[in-house]
N, C-alpha and C. Protein backbone atom coordinates (compact mmCIF):
# COMPACT_ATOMS: atom_id res chain seq x y z
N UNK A 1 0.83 -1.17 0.00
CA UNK A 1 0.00 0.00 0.00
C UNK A 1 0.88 1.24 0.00
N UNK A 2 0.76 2.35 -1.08
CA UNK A 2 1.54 3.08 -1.10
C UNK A 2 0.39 4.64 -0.62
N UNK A 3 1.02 5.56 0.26
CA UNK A 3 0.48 6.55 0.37
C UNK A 3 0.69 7.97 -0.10
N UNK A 4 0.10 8.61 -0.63
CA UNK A 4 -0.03 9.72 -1.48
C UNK A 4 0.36 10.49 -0.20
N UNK A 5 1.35 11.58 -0.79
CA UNK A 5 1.64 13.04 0.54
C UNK A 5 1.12 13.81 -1.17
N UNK A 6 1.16 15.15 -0.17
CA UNK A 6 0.27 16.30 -0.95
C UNK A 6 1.79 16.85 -0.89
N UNK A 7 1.60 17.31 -1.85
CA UNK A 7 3.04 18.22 -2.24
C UNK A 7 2.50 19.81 -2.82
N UNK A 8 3.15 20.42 -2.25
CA UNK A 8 3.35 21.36 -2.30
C UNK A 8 3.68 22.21 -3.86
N UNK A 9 3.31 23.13 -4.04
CA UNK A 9 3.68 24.01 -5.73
C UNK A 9 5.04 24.18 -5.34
N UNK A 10 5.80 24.35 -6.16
CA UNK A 10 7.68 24.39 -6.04
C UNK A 10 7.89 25.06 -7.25
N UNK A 11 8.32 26.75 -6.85
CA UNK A 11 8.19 27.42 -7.91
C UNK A 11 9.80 26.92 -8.56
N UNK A 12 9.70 27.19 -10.05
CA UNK A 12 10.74 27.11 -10.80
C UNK A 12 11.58 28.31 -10.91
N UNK A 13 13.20 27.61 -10.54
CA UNK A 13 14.26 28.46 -10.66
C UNK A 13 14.08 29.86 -11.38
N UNK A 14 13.68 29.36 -12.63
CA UNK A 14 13.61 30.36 -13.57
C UNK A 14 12.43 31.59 -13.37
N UNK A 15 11.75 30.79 -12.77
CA UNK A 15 10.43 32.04 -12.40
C UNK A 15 10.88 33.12 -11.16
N UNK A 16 11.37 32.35 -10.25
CA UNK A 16 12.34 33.19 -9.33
C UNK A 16 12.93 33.99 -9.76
N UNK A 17 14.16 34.07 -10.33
CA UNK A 17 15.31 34.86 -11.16
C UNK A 17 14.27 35.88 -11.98
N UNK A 18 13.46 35.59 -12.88
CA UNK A 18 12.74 36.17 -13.63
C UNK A 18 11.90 37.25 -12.90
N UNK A 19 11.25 37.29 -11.69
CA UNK A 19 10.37 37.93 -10.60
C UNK A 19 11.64 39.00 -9.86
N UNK A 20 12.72 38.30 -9.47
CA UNK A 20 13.72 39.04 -9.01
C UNK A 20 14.37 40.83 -10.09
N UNK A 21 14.12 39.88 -11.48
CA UNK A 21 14.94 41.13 -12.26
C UNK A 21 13.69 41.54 -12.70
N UNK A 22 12.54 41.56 -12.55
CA UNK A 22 11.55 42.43 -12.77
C UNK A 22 11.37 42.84 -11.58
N UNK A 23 11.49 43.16 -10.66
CA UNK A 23 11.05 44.12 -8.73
C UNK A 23 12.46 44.80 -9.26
N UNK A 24 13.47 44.65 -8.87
CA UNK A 24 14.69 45.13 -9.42
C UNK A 24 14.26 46.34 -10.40
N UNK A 25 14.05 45.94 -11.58
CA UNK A 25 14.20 46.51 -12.78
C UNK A 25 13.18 48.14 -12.38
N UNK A 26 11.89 47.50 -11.81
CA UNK A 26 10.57 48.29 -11.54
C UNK A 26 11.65 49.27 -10.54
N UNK A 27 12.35 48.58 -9.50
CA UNK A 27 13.23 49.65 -8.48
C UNK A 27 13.82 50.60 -8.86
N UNK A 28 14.72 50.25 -9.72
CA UNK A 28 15.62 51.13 -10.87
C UNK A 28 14.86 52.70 -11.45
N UNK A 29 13.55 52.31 -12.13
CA UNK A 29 12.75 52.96 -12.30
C UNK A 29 11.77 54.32 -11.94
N UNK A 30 11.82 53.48 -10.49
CA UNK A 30 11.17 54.19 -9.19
C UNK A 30 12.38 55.22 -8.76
N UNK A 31 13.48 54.78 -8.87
CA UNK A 31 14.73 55.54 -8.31
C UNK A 31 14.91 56.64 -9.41
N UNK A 32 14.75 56.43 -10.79
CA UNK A 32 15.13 57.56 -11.58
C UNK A 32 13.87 58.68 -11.62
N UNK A 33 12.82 58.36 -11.54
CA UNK A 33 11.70 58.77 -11.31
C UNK A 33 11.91 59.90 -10.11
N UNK A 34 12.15 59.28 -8.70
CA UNK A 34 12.30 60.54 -7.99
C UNK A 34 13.67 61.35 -8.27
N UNK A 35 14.60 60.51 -8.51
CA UNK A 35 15.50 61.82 -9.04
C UNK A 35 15.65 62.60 -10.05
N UNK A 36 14.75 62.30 -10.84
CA UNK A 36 13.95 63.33 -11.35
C UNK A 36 12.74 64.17 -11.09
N UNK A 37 12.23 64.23 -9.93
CA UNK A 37 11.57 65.08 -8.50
C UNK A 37 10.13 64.75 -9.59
N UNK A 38 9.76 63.72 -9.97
CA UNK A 38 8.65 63.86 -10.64
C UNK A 38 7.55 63.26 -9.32
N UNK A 39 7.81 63.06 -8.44
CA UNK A 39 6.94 62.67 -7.43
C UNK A 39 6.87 64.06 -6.74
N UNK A 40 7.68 64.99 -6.49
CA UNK A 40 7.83 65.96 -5.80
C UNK A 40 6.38 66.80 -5.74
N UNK A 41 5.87 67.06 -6.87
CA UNK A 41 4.88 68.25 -7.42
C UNK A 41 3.62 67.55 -6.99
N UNK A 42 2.80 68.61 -6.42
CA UNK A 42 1.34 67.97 -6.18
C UNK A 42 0.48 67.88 -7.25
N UNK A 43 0.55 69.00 -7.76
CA UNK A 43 -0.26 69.36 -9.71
C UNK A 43 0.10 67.83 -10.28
N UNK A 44 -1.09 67.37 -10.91
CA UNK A 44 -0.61 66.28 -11.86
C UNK A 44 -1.68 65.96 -13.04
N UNK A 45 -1.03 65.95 -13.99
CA UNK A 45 -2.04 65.72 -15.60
C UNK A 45 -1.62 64.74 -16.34
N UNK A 46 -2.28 64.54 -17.39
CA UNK A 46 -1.91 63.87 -18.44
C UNK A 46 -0.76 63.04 -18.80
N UNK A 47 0.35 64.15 -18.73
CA UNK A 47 1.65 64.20 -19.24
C UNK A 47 2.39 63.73 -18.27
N UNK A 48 2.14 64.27 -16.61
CA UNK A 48 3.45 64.19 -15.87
C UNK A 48 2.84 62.45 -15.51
N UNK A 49 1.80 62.19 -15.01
CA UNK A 49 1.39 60.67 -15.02
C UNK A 49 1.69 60.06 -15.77
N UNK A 50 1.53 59.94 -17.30
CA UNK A 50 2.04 59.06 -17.94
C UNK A 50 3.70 59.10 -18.32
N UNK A 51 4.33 59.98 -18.46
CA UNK A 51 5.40 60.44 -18.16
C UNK A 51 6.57 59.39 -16.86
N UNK A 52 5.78 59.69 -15.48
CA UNK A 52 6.71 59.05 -14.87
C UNK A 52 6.23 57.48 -15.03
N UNK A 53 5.06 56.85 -15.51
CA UNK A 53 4.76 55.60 -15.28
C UNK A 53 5.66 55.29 -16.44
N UNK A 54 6.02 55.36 -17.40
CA UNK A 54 6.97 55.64 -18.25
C UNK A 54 8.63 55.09 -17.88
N UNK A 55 9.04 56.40 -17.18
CA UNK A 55 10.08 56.36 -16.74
C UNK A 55 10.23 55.03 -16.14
N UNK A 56 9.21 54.62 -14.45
CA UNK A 56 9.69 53.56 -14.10
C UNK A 56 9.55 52.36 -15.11
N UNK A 57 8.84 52.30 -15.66
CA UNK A 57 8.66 50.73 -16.97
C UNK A 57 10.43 50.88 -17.62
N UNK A 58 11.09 52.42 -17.94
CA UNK A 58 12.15 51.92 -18.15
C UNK A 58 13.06 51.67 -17.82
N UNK A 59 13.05 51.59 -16.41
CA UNK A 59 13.98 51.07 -15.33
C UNK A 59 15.50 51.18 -15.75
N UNK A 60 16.08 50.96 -15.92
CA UNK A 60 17.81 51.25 -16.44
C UNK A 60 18.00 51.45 -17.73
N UNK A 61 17.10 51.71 -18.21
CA UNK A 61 17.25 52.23 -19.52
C UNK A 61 17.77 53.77 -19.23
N UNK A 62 16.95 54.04 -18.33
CA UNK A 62 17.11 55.46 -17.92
C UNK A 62 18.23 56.17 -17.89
N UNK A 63 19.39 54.96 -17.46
CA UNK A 63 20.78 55.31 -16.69
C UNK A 63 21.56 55.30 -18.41
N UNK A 64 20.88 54.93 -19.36
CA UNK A 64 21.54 54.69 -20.48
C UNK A 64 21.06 55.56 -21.48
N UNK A 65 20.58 56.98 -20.95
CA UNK A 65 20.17 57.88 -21.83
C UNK A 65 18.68 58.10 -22.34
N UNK A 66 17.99 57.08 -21.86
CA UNK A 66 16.61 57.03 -22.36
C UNK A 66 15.73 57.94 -21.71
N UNK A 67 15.23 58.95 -22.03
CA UNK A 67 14.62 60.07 -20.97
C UNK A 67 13.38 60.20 -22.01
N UNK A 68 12.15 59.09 -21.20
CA UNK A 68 10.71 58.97 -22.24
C UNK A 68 10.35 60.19 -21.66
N UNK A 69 9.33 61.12 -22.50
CA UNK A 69 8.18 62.10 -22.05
C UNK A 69 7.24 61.84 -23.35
N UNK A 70 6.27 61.81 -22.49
CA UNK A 70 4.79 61.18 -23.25
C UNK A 70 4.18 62.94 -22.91
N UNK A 71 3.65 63.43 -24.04
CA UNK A 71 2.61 64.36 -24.10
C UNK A 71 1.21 64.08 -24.41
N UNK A 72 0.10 64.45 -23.89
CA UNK A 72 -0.87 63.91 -24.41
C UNK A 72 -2.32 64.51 -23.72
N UNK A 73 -2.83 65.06 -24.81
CA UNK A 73 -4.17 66.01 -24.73
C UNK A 73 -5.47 65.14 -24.32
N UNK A 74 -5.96 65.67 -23.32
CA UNK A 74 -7.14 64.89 -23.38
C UNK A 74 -8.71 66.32 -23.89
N UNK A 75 -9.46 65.14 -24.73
CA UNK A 75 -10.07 66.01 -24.82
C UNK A 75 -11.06 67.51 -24.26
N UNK A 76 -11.47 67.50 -24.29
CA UNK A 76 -13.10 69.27 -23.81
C UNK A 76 -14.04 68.49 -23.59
N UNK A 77 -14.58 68.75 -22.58
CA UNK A 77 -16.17 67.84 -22.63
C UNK A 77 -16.83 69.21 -23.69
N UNK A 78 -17.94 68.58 -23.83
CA UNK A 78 -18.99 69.44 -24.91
C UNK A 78 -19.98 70.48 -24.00
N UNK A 79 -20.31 71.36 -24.40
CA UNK A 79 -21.23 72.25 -23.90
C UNK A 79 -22.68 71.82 -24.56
């Protein structure tokens, strides 16, 4: 008679490593973001929101010259 144990999910190496350099990467991001005082300002629109969500997505790109700015109009409501 053989008995079944319940085992546990056992994440894969690779998913680890992979989760690690994405928090990382997002960190990187977050770091160029405030040193670029874009958290600083209370005013916020269009531009500076998408702007820094931006920045952090490019996480060390940043450090390599990449300086995204997204402009972007939203429309008038109608009268």
């Amino acid at each position: 008679m053989s008995t079944t144990a319940t085992r546990g999910y056992v994440r894969s190496p690779v998913i680890t490593v992979l989760s690690v350099v994405v928090v990382v990467w997002l960190l990187i991001g977050v770091l160029a973001a405030v040193q670029r005082h874009y958290f600083s300002s209370a005013s916020t629109n269009c531009a500076k929101v998408s702007t820094t969500v931006v920045t952090i997505l490019a996480g060390p790109l940043n450090y390599m010259g990449v300086n995204p700015k997204v402009s972007c109009a939203l429309p008038e409501p109608s009268k």
